[in-house]
N, C-alpha and C. Protein backbone atom coordinates (compact mmCIF):
# COMPACT_ATOMS: atom_id res chain seq x y z
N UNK A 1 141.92 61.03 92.97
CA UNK A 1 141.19 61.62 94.06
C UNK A 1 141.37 63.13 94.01
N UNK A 2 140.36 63.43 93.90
CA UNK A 2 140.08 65.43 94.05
C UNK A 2 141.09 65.99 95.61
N UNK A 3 141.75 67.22 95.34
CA UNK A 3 142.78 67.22 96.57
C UNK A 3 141.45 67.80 97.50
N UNK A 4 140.56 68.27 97.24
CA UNK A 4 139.83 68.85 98.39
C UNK A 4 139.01 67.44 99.42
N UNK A 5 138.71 66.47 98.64
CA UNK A 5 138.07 65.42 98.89
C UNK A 5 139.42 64.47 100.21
N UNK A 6 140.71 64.90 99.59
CA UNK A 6 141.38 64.17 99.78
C UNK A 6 141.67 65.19 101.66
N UNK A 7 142.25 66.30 101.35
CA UNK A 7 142.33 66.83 102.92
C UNK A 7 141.28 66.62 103.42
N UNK A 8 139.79 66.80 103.41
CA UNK A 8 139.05 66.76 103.69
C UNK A 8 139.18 65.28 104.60
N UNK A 9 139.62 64.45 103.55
CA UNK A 9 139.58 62.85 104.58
C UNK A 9 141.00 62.99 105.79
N UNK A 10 141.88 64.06 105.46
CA UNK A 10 142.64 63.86 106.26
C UNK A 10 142.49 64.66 107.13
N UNK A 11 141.84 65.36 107.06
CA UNK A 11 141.74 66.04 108.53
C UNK A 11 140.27 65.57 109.78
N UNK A 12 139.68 63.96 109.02
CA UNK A 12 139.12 63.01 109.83
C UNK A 12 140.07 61.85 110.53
N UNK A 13 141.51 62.33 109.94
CA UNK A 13 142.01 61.31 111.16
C UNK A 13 142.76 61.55 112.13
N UNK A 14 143.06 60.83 113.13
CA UNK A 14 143.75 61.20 114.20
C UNK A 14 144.92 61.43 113.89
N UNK A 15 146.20 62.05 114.98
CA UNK A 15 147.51 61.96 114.97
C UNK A 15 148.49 60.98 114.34
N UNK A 16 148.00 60.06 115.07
CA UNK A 16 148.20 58.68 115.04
C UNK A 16 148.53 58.32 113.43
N UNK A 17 147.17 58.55 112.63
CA UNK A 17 146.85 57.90 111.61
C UNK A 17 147.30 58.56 110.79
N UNK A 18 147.49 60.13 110.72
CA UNK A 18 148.49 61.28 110.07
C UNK A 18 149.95 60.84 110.28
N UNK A 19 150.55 60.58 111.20
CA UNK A 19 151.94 60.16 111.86
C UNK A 19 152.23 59.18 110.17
N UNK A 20 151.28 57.91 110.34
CA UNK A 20 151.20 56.34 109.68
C UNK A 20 151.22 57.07 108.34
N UNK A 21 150.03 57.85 107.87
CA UNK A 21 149.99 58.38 106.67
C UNK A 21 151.18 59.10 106.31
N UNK A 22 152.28 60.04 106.86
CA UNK A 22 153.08 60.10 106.60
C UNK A 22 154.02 59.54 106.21
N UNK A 23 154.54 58.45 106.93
CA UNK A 23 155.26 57.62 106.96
C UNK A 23 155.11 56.84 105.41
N UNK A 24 154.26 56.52 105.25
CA UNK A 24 153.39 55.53 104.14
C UNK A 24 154.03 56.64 102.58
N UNK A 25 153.50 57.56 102.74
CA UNK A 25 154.11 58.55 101.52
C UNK A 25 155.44 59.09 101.43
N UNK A 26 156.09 59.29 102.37
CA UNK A 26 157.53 59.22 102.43
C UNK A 26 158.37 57.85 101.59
N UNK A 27 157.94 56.93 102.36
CA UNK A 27 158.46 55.69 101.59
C UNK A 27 158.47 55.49 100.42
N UNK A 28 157.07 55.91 99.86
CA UNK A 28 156.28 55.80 98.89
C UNK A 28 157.20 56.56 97.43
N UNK A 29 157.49 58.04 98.43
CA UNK A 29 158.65 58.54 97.32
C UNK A 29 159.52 57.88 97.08
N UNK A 30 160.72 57.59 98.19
CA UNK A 30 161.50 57.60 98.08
C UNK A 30 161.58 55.73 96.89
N UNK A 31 160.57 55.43 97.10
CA UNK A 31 160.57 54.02 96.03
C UNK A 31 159.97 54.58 94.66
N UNK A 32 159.71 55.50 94.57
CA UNK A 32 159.38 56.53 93.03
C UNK A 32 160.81 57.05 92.98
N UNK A 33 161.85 57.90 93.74
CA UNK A 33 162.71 58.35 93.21
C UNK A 33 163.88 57.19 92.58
N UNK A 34 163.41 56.20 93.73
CA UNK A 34 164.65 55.05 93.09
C UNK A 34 164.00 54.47 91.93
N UNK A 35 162.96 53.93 91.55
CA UNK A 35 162.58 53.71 90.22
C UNK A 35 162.94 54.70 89.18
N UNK A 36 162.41 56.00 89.51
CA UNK A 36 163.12 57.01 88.83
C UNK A 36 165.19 56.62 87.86
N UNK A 37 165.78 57.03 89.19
CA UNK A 37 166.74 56.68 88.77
C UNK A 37 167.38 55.54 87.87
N UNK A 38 166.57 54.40 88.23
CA UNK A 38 166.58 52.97 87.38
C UNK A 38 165.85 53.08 86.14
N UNK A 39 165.31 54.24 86.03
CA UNK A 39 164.86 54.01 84.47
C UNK A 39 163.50 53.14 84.70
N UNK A 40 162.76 52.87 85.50
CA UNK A 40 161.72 51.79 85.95
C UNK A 40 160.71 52.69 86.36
N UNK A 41 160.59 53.61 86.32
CA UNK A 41 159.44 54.50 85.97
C UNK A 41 158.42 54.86 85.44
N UNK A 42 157.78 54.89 84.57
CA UNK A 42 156.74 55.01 83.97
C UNK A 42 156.50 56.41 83.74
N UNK A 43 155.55 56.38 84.95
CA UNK A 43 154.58 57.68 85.58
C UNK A 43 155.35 59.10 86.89
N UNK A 44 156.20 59.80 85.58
CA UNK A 44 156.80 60.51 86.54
C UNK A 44 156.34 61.84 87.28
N UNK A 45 154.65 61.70 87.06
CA UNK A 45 154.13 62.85 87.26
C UNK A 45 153.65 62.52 88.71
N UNK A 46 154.03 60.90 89.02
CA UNK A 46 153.18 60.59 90.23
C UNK A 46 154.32 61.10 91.52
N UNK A 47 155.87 61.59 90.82
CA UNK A 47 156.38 61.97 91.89
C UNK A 47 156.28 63.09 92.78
N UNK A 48 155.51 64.14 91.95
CA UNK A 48 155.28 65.15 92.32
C UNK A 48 154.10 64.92 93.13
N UNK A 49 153.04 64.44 92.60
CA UNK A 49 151.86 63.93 93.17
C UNK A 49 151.91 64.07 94.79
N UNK A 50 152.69 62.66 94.90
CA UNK A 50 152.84 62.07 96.02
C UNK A 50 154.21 63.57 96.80
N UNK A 51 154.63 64.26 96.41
CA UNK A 51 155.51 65.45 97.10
C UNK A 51 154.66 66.31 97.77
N UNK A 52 153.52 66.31 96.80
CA UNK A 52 152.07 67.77 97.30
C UNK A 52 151.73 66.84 98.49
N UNK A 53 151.17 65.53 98.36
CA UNK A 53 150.46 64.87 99.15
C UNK A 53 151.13 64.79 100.65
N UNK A 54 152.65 64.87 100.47
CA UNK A 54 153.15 64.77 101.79
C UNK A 54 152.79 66.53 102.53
N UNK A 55 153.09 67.10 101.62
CA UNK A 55 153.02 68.45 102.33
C UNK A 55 151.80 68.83 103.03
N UNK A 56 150.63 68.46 101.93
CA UNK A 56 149.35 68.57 103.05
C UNK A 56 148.78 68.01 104.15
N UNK A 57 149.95 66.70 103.87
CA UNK A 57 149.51 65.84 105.27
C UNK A 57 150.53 66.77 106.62
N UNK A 58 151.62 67.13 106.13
CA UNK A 58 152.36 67.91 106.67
C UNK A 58 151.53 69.22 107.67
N UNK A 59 150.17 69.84 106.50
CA UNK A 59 149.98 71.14 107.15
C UNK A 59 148.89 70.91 107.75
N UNK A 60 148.49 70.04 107.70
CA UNK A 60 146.80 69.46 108.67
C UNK A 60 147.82 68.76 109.65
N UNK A 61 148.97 68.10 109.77
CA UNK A 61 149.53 68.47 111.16
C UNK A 61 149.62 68.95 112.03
N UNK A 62 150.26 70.05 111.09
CA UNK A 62 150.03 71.60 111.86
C UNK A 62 149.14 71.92 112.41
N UNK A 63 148.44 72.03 111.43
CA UNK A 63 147.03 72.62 111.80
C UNK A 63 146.62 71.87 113.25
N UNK A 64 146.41 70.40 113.61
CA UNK A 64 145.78 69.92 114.68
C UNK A 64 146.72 70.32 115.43
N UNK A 65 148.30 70.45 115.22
CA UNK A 65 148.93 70.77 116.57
C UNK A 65 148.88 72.56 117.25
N UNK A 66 148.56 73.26 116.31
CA UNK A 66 147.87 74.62 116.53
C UNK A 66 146.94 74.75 116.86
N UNK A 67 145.86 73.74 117.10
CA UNK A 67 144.55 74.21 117.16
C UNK A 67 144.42 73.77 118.58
């Protein structure tokens, strides 16, 4: 998914659903870093991936709680 395509969808959802979406990618790492460590990895480019992805869900947070 294109990142512009991708904020773009996130700044159509509510609090609520940003809160959930957070939550969802947090986890998400932290079950990439433990694969990581286990050698059960694969695709270690998806950790970073999913690091950007939290942050922008992070700043369209912001953003709705500033606005």
């Amino acid at each position: 998914m294109k990142k512009t395509s991708f904020i773009e969808d996130l700044r159509s959802y509510s609090a609520q659903e940003l809160d959930q979406r957070l939550v969802d990618a947090k986890k998400e790492l932290f079950n990439l870093r433990f694969q990581n460590a286990t050698n059960q990895l694969e695709n270690t480019a998806r950790i970073r991936e999913v690091r950007r992805n939290i942050a922008r869900i992070e700043t369209v947070i912001t953003q709705k709680a500033n606005a």
